[in-house]
C-alpha atoms as a PDB file:
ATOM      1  CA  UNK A   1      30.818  -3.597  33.734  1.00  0.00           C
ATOM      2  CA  UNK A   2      29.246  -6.475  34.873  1.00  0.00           C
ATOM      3  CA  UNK A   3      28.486  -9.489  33.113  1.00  0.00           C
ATOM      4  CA  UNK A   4      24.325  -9.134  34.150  1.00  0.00           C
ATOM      5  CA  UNK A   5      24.554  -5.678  32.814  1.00  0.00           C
ATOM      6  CA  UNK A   6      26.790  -6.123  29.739  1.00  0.00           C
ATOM      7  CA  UNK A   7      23.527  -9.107  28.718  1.00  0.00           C
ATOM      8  CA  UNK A   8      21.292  -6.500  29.854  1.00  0.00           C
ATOM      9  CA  UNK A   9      22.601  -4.173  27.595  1.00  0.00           C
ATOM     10  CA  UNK A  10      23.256  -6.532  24.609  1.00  0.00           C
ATOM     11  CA  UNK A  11      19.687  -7.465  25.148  1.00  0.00           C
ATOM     12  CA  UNK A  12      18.280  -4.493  24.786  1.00  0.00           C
ATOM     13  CA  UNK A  13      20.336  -3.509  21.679  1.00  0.00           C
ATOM     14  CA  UNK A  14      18.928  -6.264  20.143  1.00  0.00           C
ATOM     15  CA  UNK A  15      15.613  -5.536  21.017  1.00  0.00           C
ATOM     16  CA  UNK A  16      16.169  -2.333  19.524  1.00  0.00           C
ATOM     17  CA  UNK A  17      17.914  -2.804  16.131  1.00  0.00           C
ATOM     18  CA  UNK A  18      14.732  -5.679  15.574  1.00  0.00           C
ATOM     19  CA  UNK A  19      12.249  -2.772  16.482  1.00  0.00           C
ATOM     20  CA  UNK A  20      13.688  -0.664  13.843  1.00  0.00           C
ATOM     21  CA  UNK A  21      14.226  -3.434  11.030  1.00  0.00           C
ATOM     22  CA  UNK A  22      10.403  -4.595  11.395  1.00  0.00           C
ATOM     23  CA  UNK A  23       9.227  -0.528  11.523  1.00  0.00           C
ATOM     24  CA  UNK A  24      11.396  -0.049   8.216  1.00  0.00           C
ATOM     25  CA  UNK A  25      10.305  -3.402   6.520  1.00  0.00           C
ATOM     26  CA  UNK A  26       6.968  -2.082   6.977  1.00  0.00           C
ATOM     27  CA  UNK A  27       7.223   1.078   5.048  1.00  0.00           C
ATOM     28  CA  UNK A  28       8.034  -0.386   1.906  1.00  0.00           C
ATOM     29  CA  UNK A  29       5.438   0.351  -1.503  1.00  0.00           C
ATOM     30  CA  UNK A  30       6.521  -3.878  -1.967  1.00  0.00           C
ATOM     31  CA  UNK A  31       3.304  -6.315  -0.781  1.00  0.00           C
ATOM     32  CA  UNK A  32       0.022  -6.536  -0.196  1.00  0.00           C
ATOM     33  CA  UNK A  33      -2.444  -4.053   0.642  1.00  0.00           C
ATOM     34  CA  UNK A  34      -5.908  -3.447   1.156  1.00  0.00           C
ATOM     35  CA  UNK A  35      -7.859  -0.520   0.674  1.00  0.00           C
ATOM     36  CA  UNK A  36      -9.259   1.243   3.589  1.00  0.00           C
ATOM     37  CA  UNK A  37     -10.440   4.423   1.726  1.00  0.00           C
ATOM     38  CA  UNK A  38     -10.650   6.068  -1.492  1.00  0.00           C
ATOM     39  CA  UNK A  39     -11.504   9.393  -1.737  1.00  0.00           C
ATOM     40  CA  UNK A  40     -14.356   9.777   0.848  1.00  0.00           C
ATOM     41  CA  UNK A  41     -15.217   6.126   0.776  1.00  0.00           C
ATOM     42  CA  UNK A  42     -14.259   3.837   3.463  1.00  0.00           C
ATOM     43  CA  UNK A  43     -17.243   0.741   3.517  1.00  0.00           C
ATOM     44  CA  UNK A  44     -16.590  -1.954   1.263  1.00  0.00           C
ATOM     45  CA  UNK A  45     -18.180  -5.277   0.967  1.00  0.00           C
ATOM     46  CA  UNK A  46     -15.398  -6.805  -0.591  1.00  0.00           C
ATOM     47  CA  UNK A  47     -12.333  -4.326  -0.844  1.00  0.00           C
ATOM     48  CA  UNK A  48      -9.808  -3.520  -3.430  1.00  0.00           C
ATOM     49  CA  UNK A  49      -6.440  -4.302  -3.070  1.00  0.00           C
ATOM     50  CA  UNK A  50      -3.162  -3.708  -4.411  1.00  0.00           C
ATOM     51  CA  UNK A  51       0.100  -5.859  -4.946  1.00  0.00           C
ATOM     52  CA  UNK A  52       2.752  -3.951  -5.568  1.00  0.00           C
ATOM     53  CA  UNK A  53       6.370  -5.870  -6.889  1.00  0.00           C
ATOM     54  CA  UNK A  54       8.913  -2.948  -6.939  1.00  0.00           C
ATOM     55  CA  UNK A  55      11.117  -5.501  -8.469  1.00  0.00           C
ATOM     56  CA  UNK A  56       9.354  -5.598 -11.503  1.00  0.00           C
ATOM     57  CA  UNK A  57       7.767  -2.775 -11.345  1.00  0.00           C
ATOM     58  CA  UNK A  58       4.464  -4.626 -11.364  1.00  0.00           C
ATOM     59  CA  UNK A  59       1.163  -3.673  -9.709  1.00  0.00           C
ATOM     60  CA  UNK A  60      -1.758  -6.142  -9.536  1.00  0.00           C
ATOM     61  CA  UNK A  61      -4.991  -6.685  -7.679  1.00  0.00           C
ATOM     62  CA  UNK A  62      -8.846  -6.550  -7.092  1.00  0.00           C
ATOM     63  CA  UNK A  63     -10.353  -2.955  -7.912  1.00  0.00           C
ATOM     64  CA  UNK A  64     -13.767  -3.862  -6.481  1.00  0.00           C
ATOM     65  CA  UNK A  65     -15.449  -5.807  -9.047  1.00  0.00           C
ATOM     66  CA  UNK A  66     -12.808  -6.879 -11.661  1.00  0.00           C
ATOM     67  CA  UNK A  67      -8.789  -7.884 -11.389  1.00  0.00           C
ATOM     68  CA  UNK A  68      -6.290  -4.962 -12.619  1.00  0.00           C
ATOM     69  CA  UNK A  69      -2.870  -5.027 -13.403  1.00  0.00           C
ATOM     70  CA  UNK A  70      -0.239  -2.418 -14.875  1.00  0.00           C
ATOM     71  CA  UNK A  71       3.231  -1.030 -14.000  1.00  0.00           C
ATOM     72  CA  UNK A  72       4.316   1.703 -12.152  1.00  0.00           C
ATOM     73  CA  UNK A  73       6.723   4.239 -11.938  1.00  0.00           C
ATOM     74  CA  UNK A  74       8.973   5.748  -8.564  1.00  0.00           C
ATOM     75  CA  UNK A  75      11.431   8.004  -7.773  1.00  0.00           C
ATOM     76  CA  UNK A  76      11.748   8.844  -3.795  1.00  0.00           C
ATOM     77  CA  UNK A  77       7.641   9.351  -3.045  1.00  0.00           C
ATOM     78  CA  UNK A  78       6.525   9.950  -6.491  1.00  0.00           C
ATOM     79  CA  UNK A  79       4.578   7.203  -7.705  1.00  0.00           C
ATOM     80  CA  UNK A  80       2.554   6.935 -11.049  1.00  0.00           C
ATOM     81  CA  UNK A  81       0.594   4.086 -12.875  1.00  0.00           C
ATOM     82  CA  UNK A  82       1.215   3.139 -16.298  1.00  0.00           C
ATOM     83  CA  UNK A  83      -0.438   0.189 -19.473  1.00  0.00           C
ATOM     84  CA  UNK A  84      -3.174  -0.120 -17.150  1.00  0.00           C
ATOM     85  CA  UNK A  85      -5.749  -3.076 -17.897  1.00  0.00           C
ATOM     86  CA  UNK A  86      -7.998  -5.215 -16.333  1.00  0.00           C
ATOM     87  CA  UNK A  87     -10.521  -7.647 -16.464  1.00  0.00           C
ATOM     88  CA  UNK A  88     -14.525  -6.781 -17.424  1.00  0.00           C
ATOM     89  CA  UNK A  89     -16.723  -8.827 -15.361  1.00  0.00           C
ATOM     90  CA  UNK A  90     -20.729  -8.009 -15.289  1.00  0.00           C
ATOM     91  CA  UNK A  91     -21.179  -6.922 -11.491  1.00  0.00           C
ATOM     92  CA  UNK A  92     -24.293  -5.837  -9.252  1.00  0.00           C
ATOM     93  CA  UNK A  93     -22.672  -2.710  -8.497  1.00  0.00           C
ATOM     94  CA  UNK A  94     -20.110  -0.719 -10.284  1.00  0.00           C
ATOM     95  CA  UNK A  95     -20.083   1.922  -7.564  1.00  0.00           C
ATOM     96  CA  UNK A  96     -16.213   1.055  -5.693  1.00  0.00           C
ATOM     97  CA  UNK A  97     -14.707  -0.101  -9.339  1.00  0.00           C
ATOM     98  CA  UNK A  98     -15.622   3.475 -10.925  1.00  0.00           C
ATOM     99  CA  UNK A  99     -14.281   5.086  -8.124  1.00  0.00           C
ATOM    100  CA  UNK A 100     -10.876   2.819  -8.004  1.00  0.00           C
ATOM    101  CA  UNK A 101     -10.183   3.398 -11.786  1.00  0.00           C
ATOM    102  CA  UNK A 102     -10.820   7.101 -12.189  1.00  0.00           C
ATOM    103  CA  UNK A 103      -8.495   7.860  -9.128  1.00  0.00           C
ATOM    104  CA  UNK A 104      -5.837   5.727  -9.723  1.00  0.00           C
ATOM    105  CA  UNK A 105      -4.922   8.186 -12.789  1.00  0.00           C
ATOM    106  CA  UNK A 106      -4.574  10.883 -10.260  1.00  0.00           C
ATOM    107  CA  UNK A 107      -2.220   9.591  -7.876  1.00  0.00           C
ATOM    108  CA  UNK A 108       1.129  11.368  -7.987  1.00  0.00           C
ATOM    109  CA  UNK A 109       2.722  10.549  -5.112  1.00  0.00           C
ATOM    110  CA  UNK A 110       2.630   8.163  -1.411  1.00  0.00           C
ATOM    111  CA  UNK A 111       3.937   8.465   2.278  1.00  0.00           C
ATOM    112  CA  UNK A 112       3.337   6.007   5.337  1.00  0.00           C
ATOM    113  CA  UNK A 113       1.007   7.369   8.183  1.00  0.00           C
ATOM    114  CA  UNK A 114       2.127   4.858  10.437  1.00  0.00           C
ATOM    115  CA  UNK A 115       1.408   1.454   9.040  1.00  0.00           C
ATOM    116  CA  UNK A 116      -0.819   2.947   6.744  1.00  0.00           C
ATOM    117  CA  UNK A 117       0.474   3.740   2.993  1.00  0.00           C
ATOM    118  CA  UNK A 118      -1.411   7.000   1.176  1.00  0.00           C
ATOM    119  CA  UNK A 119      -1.618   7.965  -1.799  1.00  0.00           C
ATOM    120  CA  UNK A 120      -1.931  11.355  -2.961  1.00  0.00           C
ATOM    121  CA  UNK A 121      -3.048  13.539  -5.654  1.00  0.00           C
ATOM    122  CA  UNK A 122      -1.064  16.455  -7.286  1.00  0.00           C
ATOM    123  CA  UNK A 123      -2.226  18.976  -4.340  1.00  0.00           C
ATOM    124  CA  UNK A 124      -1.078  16.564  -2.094  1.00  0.00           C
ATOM    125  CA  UNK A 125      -4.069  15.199  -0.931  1.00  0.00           C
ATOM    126  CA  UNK A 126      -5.157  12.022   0.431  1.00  0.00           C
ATOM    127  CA  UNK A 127      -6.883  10.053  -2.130  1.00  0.00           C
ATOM    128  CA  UNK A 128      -7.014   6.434  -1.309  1.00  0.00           C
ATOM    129  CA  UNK A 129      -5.374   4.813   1.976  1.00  0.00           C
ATOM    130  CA  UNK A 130      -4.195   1.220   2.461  1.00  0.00           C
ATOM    131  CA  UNK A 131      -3.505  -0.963   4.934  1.00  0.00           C
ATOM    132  CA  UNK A 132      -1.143  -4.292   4.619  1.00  0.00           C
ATOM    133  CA  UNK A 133      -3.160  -7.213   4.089  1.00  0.00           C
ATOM    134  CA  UNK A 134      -3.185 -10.097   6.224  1.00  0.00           C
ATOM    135  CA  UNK A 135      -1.292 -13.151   4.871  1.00  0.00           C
ATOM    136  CA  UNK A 136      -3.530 -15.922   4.904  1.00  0.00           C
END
């Protein structure tokens, strides 16, 4: 082989193995993300976020109004929240905080729809998607 196609080759390799580290770093619960949806919801003036620490087991964030935090709980894709608590600001408009807090409790598990993390209910449905944030 020659040497032009042997760095070709190597090249490429590279190329490759970096693809597939960056596409598996990004399917990881561990970050930030912001909420795209919830439920049938998808415009928010401000939107909630999550960050999730799956080192401690920690999730904190904005839930639309008011700052949560809590700890969760995974095994493979299951995924619960637990000692959930949160701040209790006055707000304009409760609307996107009611709807973060009662579905949180009903998320039982989350998969990646390309960059993308879901969570979903019991039946397996899509209940609140996220994007990751952008680092600032």
């Amino acid at each position: 082989m020659s040497l032009k196609k042997f760095n070709l080759l190597f090249t490429l390799t590279l190329i490759l193995f970096a693809s597939c580290a960056n596409s598996e770093e990004a399917k990881t619960l561990d970050g930030n993300w912001e909420v795209t949806s919830i439920k049938e919801m998808s415009s928010f003036e401000a939107p909630p976020n999550f960050i999730i620490n799956l080192e401690t087991m920690k999730v904190a964030g904005y839930s639309g109004c008011n700052r949560f935090f809590g700890s969760i709980a995974t095994e493979k894709n299951d995924l619960t929240f637990h000692g959930m608590g949160g701040t209790k600001m006055a707000c304009p408009d409760f609307t996107v905080e009611n709807l973060f807090i009662t579905t949180i409790p009903e998320v039982r598990s989350f998969s990646f729809n390309d960059s993308f993390l879901q969570f979903k209910s019991e039946t397996n449905e899509v209940i609140m998607t996220m994007k990751p944030a952008i680092k600032e």
